[in-house]
C-alpha atoms as a PDB file:
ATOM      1  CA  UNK A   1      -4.148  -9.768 -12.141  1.00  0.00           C
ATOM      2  CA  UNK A   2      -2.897 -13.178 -11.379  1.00  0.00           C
ATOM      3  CA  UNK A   3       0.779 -14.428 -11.850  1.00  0.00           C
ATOM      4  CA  UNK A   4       1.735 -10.417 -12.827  1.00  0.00           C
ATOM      5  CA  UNK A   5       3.925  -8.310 -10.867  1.00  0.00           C
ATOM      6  CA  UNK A   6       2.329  -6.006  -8.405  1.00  0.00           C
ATOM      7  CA  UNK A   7       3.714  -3.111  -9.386  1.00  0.00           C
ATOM      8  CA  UNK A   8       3.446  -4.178 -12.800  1.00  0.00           C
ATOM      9  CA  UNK A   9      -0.349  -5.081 -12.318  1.00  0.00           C
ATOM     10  CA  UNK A  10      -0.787  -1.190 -10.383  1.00  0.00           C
ATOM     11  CA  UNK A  11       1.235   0.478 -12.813  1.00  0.00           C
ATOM     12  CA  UNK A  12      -1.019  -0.763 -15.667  1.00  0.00           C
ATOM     13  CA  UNK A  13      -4.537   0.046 -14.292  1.00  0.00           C
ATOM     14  CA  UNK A  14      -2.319   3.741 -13.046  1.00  0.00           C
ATOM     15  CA  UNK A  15      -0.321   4.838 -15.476  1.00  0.00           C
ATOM     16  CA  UNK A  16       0.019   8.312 -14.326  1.00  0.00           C
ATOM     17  CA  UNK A  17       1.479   6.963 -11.216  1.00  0.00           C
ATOM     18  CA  UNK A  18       5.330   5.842 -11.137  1.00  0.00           C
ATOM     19  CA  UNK A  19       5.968   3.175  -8.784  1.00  0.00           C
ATOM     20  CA  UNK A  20      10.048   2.421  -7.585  1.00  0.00           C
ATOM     21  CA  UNK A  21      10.798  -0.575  -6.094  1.00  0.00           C
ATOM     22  CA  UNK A  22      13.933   0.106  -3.334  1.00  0.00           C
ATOM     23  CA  UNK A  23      14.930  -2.750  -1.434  1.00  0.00           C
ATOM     24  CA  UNK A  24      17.005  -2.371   1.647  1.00  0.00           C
ATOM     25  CA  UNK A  25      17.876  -4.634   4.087  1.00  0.00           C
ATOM     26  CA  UNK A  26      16.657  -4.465   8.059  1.00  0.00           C
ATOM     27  CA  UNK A  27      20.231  -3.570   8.913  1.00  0.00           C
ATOM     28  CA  UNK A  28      21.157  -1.098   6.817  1.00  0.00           C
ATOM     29  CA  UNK A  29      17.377   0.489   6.736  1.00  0.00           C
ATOM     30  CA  UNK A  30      17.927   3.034   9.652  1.00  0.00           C
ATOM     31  CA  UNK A  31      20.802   4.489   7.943  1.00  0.00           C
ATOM     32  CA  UNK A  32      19.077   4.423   4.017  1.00  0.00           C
ATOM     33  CA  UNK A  33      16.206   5.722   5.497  1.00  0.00           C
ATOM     34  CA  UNK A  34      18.172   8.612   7.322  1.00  0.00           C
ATOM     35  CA  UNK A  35      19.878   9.370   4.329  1.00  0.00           C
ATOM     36  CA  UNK A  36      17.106   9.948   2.332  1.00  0.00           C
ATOM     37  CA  UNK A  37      15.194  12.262   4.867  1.00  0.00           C
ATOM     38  CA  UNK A  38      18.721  14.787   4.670  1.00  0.00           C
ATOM     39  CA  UNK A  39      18.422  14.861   1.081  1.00  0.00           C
ATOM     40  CA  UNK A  40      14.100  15.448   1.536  1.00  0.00           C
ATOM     41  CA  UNK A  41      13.920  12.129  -0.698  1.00  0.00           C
ATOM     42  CA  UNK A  42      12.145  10.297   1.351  1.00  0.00           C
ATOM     43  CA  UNK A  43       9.813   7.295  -0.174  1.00  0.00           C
ATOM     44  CA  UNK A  44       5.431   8.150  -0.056  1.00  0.00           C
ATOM     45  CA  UNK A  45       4.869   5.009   0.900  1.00  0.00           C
ATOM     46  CA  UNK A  46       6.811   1.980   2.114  1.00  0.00           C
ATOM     47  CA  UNK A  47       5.928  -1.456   3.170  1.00  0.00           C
ATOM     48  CA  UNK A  48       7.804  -3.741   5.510  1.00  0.00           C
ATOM     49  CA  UNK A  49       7.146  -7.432   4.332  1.00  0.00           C
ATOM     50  CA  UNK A  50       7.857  -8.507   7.938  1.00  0.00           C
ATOM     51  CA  UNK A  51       5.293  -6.467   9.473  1.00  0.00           C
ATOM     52  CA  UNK A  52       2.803  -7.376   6.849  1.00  0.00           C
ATOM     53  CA  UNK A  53       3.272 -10.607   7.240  1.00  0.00           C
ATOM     54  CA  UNK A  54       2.572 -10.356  11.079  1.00  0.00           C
ATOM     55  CA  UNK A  55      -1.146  -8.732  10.061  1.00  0.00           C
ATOM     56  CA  UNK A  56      -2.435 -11.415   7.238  1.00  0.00           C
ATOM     57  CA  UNK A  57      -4.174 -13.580   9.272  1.00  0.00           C
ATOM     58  CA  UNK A  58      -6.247 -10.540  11.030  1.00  0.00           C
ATOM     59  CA  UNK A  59      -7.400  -8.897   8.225  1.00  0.00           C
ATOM     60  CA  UNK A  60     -11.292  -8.813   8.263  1.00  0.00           C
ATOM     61  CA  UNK A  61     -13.579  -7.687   4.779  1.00  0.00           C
ATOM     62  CA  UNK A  62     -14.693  -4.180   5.402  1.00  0.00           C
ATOM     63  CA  UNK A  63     -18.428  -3.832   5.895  1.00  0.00           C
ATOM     64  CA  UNK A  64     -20.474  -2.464   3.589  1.00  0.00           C
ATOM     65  CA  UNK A  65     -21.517   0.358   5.384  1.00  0.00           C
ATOM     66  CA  UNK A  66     -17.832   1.564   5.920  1.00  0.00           C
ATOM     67  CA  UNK A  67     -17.279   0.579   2.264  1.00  0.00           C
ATOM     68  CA  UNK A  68     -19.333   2.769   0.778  1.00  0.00           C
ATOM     69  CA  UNK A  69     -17.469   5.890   2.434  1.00  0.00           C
ATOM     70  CA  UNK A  70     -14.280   4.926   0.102  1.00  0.00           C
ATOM     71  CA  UNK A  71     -13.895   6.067  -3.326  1.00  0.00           C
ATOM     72  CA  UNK A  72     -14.492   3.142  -6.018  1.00  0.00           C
ATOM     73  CA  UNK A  73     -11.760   0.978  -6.597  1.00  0.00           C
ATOM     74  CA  UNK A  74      -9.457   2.513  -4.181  1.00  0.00           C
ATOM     75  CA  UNK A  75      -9.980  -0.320  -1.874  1.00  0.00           C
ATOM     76  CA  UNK A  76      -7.617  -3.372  -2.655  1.00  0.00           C
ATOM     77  CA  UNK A  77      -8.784  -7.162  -3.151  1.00  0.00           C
ATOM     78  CA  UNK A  78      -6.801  -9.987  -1.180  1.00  0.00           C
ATOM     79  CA  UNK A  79      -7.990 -13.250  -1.108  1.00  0.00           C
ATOM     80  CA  UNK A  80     -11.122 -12.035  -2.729  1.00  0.00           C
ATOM     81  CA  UNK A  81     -12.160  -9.906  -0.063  1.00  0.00           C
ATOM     82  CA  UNK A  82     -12.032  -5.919   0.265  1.00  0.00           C
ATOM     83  CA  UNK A  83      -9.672  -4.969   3.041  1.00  0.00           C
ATOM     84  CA  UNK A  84      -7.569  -2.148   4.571  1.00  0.00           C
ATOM     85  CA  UNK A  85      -4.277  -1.179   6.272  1.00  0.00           C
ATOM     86  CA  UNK A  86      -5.135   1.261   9.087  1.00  0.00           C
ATOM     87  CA  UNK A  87      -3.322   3.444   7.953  1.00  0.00           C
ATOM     88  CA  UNK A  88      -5.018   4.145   4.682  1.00  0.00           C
ATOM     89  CA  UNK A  89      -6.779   7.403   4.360  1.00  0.00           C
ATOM     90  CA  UNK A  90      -9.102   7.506   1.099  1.00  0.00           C
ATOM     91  CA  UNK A  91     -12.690   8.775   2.062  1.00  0.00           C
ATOM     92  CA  UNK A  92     -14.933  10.253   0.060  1.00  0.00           C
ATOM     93  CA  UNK A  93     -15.532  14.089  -0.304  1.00  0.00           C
ATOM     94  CA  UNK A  94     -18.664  15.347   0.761  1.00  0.00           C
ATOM     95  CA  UNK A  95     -18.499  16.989  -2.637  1.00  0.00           C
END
């Protein structure tokens, strides 16, 4: 969705998922972070602008072999193409 929010743009095509945006800067982030684990709040998922940035230029379209192990639409579009952190785990069942 062009010129909308990200999470706005997720939280529209998922709106059974609820999506908070914490910001925290890189020096207080060890601390935040430690914080949150002692009171078992810790985030699902968090993303580090910095080391995203350091991966945009590497990112490669998934094949389409590989692509059709994924469930449909859980692959995200950028720049058009279908790519993947590494760390994403969303295969298919063999169900």
């Amino acid at each position: 969705m062009p010129g909308k929010p990200p999470i706005d743009a997720f939280q529209k095509e998922n709106p059974t998922i609820q999506v908070q945006k914490v910001l925290m800067t890189g020096d207080s982030r060890p601390q935040f972070l430690k914080t949150l684990m002692a009171a078992g709040n810790l985030p699902d998922v968090m993303l580090d602008p910095a080391e995203l940035a350091k991966i945009k230029d590497v990112l490669a379209p998934l094949p389409d072999d590989l692509l059709a192990q994924f469930e449909e639409g859980s692959v995200p579009v950028f720049k058009g193409q279908k790519v993947l952190l590494p760390a994403s785990k969303q295969l298919r069942s063999e169900t």
